[in-house]
Protein backbone atom coordinates (compact mmCIF):
# COMPACT_ATOMS: atom_id res chain seq x y z
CA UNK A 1 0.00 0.00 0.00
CA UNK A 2 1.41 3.62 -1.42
CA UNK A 3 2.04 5.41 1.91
CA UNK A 4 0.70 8.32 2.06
CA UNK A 5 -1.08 11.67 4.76
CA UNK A 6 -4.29 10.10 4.56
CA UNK A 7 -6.71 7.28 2.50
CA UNK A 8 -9.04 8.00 0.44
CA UNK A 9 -11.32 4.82 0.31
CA UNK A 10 -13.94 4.90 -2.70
CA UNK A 11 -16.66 2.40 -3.47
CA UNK A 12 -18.31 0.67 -6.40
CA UNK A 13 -17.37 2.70 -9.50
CA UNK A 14 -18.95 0.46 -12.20
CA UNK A 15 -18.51 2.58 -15.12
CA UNK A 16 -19.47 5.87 -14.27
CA UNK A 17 -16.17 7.25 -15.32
CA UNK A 18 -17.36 11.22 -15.03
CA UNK A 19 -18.71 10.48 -11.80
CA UNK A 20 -15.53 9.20 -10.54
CA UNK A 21 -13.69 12.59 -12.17
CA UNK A 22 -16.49 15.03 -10.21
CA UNK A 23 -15.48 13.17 -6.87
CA UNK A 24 -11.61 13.34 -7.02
CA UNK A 25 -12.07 17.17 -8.10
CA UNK A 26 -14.38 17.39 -5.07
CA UNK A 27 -11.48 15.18 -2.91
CA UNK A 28 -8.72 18.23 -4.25
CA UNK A 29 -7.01 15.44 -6.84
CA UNK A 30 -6.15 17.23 -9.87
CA UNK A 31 -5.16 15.72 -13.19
CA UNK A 32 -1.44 15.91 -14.46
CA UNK A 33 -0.06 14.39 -17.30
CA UNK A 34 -3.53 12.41 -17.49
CA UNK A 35 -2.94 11.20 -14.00
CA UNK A 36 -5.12 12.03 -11.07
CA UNK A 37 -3.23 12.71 -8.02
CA UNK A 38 -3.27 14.81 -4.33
CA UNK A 39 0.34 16.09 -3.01
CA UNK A 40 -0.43 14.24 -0.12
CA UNK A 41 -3.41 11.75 0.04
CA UNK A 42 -3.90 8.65 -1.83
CA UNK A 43 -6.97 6.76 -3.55
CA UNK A 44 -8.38 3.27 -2.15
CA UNK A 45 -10.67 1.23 -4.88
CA UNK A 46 -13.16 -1.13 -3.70
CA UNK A 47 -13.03 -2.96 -6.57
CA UNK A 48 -15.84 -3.47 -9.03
CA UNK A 49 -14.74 -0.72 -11.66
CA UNK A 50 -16.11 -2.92 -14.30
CA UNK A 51 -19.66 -4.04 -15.68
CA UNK A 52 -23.26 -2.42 -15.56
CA UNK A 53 -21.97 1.33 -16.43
CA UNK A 54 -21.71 3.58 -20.02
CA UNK A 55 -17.99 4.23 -19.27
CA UNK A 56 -16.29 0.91 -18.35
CA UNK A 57 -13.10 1.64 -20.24
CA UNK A 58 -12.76 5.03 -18.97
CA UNK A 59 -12.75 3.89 -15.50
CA UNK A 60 -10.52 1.32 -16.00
CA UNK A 61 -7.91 3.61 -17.66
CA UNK A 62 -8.21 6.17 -14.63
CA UNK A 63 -7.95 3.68 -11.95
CA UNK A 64 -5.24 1.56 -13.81
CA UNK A 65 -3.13 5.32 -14.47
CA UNK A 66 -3.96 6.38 -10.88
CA UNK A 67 -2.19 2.40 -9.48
CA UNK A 68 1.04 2.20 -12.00
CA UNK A 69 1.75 5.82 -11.14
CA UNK A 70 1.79 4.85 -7.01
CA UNK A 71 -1.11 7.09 -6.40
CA UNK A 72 -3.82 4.66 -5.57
CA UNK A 73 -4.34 1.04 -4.88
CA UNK A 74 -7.08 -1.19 -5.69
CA UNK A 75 -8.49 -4.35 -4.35
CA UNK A 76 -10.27 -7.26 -6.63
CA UNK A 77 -14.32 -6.99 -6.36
CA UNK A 78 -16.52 -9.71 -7.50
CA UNK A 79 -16.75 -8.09 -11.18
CA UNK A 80 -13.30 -8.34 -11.70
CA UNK A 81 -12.92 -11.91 -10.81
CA UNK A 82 -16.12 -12.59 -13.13
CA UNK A 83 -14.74 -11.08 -16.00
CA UNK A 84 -11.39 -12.87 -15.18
CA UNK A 85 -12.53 -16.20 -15.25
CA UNK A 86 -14.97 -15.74 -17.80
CA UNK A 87 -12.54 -14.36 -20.11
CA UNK A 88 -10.14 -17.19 -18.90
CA UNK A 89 -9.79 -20.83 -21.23
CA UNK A 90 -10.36 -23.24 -19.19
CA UNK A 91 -7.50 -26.50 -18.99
CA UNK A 92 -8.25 -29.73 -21.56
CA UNK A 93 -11.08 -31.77 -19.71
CA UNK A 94 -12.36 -29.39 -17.20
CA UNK A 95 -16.06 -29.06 -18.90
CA UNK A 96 -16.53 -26.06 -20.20
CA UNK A 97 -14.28 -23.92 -22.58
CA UNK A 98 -14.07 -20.96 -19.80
CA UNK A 99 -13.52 -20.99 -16.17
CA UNK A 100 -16.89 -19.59 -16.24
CA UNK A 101 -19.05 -20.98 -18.40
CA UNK A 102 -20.99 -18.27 -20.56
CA UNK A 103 -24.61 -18.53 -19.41
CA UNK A 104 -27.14 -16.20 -20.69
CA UNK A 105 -27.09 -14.54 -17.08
CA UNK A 106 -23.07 -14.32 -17.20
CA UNK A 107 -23.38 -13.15 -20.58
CA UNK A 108 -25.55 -10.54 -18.98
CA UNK A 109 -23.75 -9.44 -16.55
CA UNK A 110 -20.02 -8.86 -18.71
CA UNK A 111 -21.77 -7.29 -21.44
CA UNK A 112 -21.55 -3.75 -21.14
CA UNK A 113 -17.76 -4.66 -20.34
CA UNK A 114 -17.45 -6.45 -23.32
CA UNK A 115 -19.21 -3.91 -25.95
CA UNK A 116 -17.45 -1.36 -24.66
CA UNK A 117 -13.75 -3.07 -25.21
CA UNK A 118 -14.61 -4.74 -28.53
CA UNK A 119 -12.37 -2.80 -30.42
CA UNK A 120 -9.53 -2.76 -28.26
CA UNK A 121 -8.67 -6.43 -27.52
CA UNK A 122 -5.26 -5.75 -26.28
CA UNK A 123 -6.24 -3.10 -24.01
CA UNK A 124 -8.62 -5.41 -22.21
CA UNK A 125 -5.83 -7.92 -22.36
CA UNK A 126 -3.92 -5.71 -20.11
CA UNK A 127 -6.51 -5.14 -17.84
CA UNK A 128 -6.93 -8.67 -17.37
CA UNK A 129 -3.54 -9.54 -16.68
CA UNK A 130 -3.67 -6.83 -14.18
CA UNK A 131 -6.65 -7.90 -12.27
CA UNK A 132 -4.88 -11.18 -11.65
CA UNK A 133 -2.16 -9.30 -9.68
CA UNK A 134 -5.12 -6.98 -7.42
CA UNK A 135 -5.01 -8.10 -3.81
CA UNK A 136 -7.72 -9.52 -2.46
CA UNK A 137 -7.80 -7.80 0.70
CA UNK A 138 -5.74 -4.89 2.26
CA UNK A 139 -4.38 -5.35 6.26
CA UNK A 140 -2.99 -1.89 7.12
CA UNK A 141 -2.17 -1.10 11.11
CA UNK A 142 -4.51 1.09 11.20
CA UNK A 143 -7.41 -0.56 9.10
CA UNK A 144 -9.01 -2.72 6.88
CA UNK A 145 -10.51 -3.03 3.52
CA UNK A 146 -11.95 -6.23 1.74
CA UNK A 147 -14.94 -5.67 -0.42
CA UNK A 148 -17.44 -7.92 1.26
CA UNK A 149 -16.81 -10.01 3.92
CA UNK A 150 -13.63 -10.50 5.84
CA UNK A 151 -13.46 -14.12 6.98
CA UNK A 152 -9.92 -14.02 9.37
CA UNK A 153 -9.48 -17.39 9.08
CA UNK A 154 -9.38 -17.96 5.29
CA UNK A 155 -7.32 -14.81 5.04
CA UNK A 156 -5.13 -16.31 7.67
CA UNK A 157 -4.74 -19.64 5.59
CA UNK A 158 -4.27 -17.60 2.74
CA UNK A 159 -1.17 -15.90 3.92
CA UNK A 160 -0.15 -18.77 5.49
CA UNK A 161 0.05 -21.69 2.50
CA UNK A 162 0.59 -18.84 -0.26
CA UNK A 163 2.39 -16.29 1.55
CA UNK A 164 0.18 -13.01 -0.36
CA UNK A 165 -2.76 -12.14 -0.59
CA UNK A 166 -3.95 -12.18 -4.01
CA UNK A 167 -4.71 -15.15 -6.36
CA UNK A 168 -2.14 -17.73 -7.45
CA UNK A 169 -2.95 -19.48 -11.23
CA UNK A 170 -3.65 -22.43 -9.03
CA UNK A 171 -6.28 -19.94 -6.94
CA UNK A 172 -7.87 -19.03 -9.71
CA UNK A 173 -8.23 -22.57 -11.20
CA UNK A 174 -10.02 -23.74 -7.65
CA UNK A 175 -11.96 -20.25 -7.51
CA UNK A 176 -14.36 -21.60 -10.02
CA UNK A 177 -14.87 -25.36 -8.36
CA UNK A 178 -17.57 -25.94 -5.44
CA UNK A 179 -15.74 -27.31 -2.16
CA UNK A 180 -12.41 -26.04 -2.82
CA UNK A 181 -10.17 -23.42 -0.58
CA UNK A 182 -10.55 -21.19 -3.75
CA UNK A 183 -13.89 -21.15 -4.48
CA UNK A 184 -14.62 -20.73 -0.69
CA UNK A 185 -12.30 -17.74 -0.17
CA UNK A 186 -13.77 -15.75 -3.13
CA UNK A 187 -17.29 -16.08 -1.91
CA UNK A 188 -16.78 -14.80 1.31
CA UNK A 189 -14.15 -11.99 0.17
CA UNK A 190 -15.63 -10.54 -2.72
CA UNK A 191 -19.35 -12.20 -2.55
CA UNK A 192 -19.83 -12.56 1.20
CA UNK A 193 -21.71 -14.72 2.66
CA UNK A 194 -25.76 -15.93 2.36
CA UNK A 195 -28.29 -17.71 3.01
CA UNK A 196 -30.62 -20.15 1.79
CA UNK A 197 -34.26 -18.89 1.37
CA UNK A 198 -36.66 -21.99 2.37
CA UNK A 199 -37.79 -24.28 0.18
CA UNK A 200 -39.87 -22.70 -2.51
CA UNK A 201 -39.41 -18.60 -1.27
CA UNK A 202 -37.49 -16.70 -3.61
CA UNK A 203 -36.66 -12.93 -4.41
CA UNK A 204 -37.50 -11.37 -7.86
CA UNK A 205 -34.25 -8.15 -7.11
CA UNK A 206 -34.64 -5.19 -8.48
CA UNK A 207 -31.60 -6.03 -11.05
CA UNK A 208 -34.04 -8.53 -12.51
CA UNK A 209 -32.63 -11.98 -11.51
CA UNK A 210 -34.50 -14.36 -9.45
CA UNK A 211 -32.52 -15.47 -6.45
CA UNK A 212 -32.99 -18.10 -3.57
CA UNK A 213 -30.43 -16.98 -1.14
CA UNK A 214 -30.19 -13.23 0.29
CA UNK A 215 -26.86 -11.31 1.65
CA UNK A 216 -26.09 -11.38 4.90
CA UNK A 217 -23.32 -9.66 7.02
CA UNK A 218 -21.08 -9.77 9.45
CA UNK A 219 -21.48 -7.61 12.52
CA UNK A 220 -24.50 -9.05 14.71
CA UNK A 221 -23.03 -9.81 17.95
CA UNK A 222 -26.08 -12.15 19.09
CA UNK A 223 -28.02 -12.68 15.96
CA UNK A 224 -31.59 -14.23 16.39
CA UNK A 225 -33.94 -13.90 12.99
CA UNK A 226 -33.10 -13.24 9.57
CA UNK A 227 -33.62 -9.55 9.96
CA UNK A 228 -31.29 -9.41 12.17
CA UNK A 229 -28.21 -10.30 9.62
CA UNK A 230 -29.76 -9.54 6.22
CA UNK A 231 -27.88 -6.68 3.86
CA UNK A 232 -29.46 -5.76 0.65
CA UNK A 233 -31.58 -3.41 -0.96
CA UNK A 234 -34.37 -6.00 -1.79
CA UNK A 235 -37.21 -6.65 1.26
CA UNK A 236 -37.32 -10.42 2.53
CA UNK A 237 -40.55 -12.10 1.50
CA UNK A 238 -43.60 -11.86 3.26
CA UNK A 239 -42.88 -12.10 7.17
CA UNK A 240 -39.06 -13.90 6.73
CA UNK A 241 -37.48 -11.43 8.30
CA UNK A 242 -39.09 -12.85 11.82
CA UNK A 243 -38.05 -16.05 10.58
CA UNK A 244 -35.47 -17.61 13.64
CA UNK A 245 -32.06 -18.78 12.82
CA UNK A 246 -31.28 -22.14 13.09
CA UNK A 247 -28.39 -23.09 15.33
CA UNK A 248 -26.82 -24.41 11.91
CA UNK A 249 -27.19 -20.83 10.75
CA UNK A 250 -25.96 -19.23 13.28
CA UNK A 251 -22.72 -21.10 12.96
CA UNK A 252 -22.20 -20.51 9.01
CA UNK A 253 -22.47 -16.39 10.01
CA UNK A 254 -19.16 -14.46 10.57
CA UNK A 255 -18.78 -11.80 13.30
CA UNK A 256 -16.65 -8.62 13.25
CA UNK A 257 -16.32 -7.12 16.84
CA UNK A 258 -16.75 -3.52 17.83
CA UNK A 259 -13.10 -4.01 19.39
CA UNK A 260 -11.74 -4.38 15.59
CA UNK A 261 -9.56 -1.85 13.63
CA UNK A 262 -11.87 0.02 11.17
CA UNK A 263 -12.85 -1.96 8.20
CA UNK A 264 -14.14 -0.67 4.64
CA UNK A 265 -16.57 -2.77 2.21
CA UNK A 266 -18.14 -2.26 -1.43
CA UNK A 267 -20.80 -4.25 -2.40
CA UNK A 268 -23.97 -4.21 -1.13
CA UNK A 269 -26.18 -1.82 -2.95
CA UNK A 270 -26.96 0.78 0.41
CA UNK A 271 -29.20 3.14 -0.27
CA UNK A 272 -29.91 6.78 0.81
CA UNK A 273 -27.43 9.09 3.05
CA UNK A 274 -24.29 7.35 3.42
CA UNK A 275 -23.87 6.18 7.23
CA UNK A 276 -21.64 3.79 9.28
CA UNK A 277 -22.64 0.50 9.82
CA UNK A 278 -21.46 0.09 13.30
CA UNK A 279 -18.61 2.67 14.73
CA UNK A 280 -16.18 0.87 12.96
CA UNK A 281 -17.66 -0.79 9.78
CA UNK A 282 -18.50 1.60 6.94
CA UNK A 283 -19.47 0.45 3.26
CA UNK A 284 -19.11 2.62 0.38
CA UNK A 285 -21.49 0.96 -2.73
CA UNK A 286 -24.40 3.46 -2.87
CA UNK A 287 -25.46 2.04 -5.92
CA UNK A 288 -23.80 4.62 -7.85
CA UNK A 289 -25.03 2.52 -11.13
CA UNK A 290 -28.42 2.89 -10.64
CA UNK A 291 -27.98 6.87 -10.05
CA UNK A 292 -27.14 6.44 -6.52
CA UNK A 293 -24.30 7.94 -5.23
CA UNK A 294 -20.42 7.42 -5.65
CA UNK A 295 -18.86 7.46 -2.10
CA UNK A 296 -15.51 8.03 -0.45
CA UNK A 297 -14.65 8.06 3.13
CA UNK A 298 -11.90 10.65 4.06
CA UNK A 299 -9.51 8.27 6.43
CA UNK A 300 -6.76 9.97 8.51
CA UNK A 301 -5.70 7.44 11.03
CA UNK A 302 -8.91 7.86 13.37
CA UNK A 303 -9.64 4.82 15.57
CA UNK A 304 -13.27 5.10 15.20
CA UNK A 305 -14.93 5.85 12.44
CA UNK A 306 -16.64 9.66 11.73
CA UNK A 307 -20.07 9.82 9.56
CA UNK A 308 -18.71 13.14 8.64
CA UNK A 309 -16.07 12.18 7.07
CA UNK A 310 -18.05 10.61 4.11
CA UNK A 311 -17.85 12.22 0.60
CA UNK A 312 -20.29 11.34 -2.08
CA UNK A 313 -21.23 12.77 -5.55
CA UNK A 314 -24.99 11.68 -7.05
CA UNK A 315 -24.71 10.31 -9.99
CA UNK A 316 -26.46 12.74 -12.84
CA UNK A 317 -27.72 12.12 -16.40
CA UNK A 318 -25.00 13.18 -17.76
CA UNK A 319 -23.11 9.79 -17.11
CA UNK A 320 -25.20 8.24 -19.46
């Protein structure tokens, strides 16, 4: 990590390139030599640059500027380890041509990504060849930054068999295989966790897939029904939210005390006036996509987090 004054932690750009330009001018970056930059602060990407948005290349080609150049860092969101592995051949007799196998809802998802990079293979190339290298999580004294869910103990076996924390080829390989240490660790770290919906309940989202599992998170010290652990935009069925956890459940959720360094997350669609999850939890996707808002938190080394210090720009017509 580029040291630096202060962080400058930003959240789920997905395409919306002059968006992203309105914030840093709002942060005090200015552009020089078509590379953003503050004499003393640096930039913090959630991850997700990619998919959904009218200016995916753009994005990619400030972030990827801002990182060579030492004056930001990003971690690896669930859209960039999509569009690696779909983009990625997968060995002789694994079953499929990709590591991910193009569905008509993969296909869905990558193809803004794909449109918009049709005519510049190599470029995208790059890019992808660069996303293999983004850490997968970020461990500084001070704080933390993973862009869903930080399981400690599959970052700690991580480190401790691989000795880094981003993907291996061998990583990615098991990333895309049910049971494995791979598949498990980029779940949790860039998916997060859920849970099943019962047997015949399921949620029509307002992205317009049909799911039977919803998000849950991390910080309920003594959970007891599904409300108390769910994290999306979209409403439970009916009266699920009452609905108790089973002890089984219980078990599978992950908890992040109040005693914990600060910790920053993408992700999970929030809505509304950007506010901290607990004292020391905040997440920055306010579903800037879907004209939300584009969010930064200001950190300078605080112990506990300030609601003041959060940034955002709305995301305006003109993006599109």
């Amino acid at each position: 990590m580029p040291p630096a004054a202060g962080y400058d932690l930003i959240g789920d750009v997905h395409g919306c390139a002059h968006t992203l330009e309105r914030l840093l001018v709002l942060l005090d970056y200015r552009e020089i030599d078509g590379i953003w930059q503050h004499p003393e602060r640096k930039v913090i990407f959630l991850g997700d640059i990619v998919d959904r948005g009218p200016r995916i290349r753009e994005s990619l080609r400030l972030v990827y500027r801002m990182v060579e150049a030492g004056h930001a860092v990003m971690i690896m969101g669930n859209h960039e380890h999509n569009a690696l592995t779909y983009c990625t051949r997968a060995p002789e007799g694994f079953g499929s041509e990709f590591l991910r196998a193009h569905t008509p809802r993969h296909n869905r998802l990558i193809k803004e990504t794909l449109e918009q990079f049709e005519y510049y293979p190599d470029e995208w190339a790059k890019y992808l060849d660069w996303f293999k290298t983004l850490p997968l999580f970020l461990e500084h004294e001070q704080f933390r930054v993973v862009h869903a869910t930080w399981n400690l103990g599959l970052i700690r076996q991580l480190q401790q068999q691989y000795g880094q924390n981003s993907l291996t080829d061998e990583l990615l390989l098991e990333s895309v295989q049910q049971g494995s240490f791979g598949f498990t660790l980029m779940e949790q770290l860039t998916r997060g966790s859920h849970m099943r919906l019962p047997e015949g309940v399921e949620i029509h989202s307002g992205d317009g897939f049909t799911r039977r599992t919803f998000r849950t998170h991390f910080w309920a010290e003594n959970p007891q029904t599904y409300g108390d652990v769910v994290f999306q935009p979209d409403n439970l069925p009916g009266d699920l939210e009452d609905r108790l956890l089973s002890s089984e459940e219980k078990a599978n959720l992950h908890y992040y005390g109040k005693q914990e360094r600060p910790i920053f997350i993408g992700h999970y669609w929030c809505e509304g006036v950007p506010a901290l999850v607990t004292p020391n939890i905040a997440c920055l996707d306010y579903s800037a996509v879907k004209y939300g808002k584009l969010v930064c938190y200001r950190y300078s080394g605080e112990t506990q987090l300030d609601a003041g210090n959060f940034i955002w720009v709305s995301v305006e017509r003109d993006e599109y």
